[in-house]
C-alpha atoms as a PDB file:
ATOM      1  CA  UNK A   1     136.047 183.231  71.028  1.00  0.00           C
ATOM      2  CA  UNK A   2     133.619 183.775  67.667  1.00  0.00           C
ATOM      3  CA  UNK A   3     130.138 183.458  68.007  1.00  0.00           C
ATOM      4  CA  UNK A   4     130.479 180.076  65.916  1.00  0.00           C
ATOM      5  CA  UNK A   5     132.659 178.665  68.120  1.00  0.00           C
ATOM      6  CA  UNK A   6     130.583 179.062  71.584  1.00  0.00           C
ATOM      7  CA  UNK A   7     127.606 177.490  70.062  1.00  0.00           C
ATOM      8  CA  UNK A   8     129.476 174.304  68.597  1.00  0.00           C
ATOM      9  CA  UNK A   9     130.698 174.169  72.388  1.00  0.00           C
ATOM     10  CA  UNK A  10     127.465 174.550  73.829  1.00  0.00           C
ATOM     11  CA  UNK A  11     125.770 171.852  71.809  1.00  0.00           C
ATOM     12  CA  UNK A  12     129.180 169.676  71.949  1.00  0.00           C
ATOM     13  CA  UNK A  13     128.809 170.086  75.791  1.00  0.00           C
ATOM     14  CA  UNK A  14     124.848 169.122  75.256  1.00  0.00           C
ATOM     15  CA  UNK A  15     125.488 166.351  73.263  1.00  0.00           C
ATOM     16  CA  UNK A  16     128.118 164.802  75.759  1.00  0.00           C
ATOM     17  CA  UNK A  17     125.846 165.569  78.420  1.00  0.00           C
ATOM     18  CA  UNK A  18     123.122 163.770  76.772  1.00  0.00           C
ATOM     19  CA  UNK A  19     125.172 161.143  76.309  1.00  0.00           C
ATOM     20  CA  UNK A  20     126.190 160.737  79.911  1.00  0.00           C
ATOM     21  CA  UNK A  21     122.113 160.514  81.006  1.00  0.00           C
ATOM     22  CA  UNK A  22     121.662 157.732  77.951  1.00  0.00           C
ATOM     23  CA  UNK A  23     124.209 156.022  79.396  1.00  0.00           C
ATOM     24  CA  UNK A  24     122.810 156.258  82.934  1.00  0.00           C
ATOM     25  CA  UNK A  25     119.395 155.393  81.789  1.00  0.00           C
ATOM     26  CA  UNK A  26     120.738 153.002  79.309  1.00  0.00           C
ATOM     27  CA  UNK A  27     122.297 150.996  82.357  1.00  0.00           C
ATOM     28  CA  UNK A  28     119.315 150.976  84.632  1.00  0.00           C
ATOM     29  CA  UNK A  29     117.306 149.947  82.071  1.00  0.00           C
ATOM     30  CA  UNK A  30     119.900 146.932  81.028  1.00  0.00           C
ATOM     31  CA  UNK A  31     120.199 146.479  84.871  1.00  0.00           C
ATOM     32  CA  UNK A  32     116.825 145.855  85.554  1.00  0.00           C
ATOM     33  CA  UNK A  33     116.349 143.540  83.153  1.00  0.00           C
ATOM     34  CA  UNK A  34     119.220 141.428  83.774  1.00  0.00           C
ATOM     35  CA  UNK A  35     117.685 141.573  87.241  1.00  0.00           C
ATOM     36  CA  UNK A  36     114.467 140.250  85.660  1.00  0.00           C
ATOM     37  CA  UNK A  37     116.202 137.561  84.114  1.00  0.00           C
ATOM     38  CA  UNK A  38     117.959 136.255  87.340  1.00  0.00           C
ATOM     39  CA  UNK A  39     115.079 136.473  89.542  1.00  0.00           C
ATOM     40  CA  UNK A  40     112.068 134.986  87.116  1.00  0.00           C
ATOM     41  CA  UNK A  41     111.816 131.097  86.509  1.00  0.00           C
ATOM     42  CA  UNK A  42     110.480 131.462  83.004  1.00  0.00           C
ATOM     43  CA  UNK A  43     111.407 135.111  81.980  1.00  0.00           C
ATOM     44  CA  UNK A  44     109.569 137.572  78.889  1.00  0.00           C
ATOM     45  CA  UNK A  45     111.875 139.789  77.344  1.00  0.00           C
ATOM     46  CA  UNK A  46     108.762 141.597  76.642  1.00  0.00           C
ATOM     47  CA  UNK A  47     108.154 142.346  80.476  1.00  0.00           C
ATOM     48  CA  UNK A  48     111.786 142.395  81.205  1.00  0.00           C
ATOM     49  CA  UNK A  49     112.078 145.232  78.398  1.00  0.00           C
ATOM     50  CA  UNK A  50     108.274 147.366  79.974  1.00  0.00           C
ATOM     51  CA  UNK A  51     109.651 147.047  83.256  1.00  0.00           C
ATOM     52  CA  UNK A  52     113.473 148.079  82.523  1.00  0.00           C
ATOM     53  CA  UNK A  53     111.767 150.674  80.099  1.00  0.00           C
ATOM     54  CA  UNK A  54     109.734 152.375  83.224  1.00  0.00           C
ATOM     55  CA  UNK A  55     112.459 152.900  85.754  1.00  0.00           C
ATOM     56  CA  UNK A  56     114.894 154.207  82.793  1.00  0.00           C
ATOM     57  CA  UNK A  57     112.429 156.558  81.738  1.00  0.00           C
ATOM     58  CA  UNK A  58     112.203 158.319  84.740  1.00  0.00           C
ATOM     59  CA  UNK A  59     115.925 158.240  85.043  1.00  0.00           C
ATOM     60  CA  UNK A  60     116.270 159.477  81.865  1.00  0.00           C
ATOM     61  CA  UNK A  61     113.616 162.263  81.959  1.00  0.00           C
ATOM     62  CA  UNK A  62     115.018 163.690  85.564  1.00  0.00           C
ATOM     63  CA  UNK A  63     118.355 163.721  83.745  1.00  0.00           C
ATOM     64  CA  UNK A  64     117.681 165.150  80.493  1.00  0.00           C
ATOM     65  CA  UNK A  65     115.265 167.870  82.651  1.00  0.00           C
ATOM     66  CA  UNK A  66     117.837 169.196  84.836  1.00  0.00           C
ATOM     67  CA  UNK A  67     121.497 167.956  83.530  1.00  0.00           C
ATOM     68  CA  UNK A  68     121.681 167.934  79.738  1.00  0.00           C
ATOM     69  CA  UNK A  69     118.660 170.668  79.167  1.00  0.00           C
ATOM     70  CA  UNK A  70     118.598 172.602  82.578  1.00  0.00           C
ATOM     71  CA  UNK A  71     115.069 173.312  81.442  1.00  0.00           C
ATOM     72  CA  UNK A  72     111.632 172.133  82.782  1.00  0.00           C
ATOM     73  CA  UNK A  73     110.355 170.618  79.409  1.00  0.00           C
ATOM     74  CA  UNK A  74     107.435 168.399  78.192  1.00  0.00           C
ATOM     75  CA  UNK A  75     107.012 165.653  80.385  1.00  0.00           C
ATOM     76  CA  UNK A  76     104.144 164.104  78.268  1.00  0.00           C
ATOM     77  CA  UNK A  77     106.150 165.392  74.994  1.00  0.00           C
ATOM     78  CA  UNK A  78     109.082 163.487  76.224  1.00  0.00           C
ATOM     79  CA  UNK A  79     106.681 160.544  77.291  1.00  0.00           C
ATOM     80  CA  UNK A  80     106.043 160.702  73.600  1.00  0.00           C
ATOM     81  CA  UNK A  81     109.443 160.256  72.163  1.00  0.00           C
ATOM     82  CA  UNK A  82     110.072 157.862  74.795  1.00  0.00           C
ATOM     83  CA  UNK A  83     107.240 155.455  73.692  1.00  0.00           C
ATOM     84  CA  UNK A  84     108.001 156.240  69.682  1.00  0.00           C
ATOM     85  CA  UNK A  85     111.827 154.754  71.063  1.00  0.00           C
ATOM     86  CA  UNK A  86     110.341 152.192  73.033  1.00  0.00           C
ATOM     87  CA  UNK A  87     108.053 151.245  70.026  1.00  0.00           C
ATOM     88  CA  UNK A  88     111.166 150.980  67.645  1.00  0.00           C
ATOM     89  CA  UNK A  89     113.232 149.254  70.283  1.00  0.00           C
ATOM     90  CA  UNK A  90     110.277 146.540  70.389  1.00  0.00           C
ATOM     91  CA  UNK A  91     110.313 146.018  66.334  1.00  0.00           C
ATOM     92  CA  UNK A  92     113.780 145.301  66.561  1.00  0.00           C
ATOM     93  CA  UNK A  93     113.685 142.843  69.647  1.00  0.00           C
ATOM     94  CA  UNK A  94     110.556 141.219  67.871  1.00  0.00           C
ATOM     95  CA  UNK A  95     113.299 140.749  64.886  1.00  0.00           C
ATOM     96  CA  UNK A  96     116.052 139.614  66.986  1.00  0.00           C
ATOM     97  CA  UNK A  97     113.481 136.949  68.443  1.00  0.00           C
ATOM     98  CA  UNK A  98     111.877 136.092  65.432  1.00  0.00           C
ATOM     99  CA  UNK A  99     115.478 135.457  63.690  1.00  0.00           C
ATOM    100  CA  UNK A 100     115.974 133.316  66.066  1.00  0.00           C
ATOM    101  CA  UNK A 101     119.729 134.779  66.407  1.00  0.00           C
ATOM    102  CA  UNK A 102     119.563 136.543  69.831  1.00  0.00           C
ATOM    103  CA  UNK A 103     117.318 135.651  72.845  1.00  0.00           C
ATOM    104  CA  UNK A 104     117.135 136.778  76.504  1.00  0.00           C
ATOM    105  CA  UNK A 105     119.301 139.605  77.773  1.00  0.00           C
ATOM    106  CA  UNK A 106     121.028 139.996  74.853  1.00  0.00           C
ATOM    107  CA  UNK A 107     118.329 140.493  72.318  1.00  0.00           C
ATOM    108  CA  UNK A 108     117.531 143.321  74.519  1.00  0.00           C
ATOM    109  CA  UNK A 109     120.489 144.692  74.997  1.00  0.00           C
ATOM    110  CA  UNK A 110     121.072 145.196  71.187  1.00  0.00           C
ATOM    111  CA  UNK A 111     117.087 146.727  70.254  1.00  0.00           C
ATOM    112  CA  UNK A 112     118.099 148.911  73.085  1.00  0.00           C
ATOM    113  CA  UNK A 113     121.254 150.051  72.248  1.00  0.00           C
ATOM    114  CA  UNK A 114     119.609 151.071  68.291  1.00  0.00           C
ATOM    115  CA  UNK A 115     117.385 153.967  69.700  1.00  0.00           C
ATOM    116  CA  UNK A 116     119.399 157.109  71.212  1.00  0.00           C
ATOM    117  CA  UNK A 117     120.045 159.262  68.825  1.00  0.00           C
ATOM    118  CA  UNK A 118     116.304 159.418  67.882  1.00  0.00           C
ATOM    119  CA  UNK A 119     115.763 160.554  70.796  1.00  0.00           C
ATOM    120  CA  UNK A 120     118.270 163.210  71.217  1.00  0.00           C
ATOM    121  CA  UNK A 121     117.266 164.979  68.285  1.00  0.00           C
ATOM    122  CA  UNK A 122     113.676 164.857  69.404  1.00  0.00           C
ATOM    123  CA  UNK A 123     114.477 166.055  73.041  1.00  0.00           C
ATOM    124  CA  UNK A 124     116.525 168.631  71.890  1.00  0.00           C
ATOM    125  CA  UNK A 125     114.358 170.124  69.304  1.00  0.00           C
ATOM    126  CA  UNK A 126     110.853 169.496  70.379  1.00  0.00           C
ATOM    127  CA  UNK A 127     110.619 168.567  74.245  1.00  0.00           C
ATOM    128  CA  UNK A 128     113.383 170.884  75.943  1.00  0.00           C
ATOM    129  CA  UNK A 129     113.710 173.708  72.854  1.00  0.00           C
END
């Protein structure tokens, strides 16, 4: 197999593994929140979003460290990137809110949703390089 070839599989196989630990972090952090939303009288899909956002950060870090990467990393580098994600996912849930279009779960659903591939390219190049 060429040289060319190898490393489009390894970063194919990085990328999908990536994938797979958005996903995972994705879903606890969509989990929570719905969670939020079921169990709170008069729910903020600000806190829903902070408190979804803290458990899937640590899911997501773990993850990243030792499945996609299988490197030790920045934690505070990828604290970072998470927060510059978490920042954008916030303008767009303020927009969603503010348009008056999407509320509750699913106005965080869809600002989360925007923000992965951000973050890939940012793990990949500057937390785990």
């Amino acid at each position: 197999m060429s040289l060319m070839n190898e490393s489009f599989l390894k970063h194919f196989w990085q990328l999908n593994r990536f994938a797979i630990i958005g996903l995972l972090a994705t879903a606890v952090h969509l989990s929570v929140v719905r969670l939020y939303f079921f169990q709170i009288q008069d729910p903020s899909e600000y806190t829903a979003n902070v408190v979804g956002f803290s458990i899937a950060f640590l899911v997501s870090y773990f993850g990243h460290r030792h499945f996609t990467f299988g490197q030790k990393g920045s934690f505070l580098k990828f604290l970072a990137v998470s927060l510059m994600g978490f920042f954008i996912n916030n303008i767009i849930l303020a927009s969603l809110l503010k348009s008056a279009m999407f509320s509750g779960w699913l106005a965080v659903t869809i600002s989360t949703l925007c923000v992965p591939i951000i973050t890939f390219i940012l793990a990949k190049f500057w937390v785990f390089k």
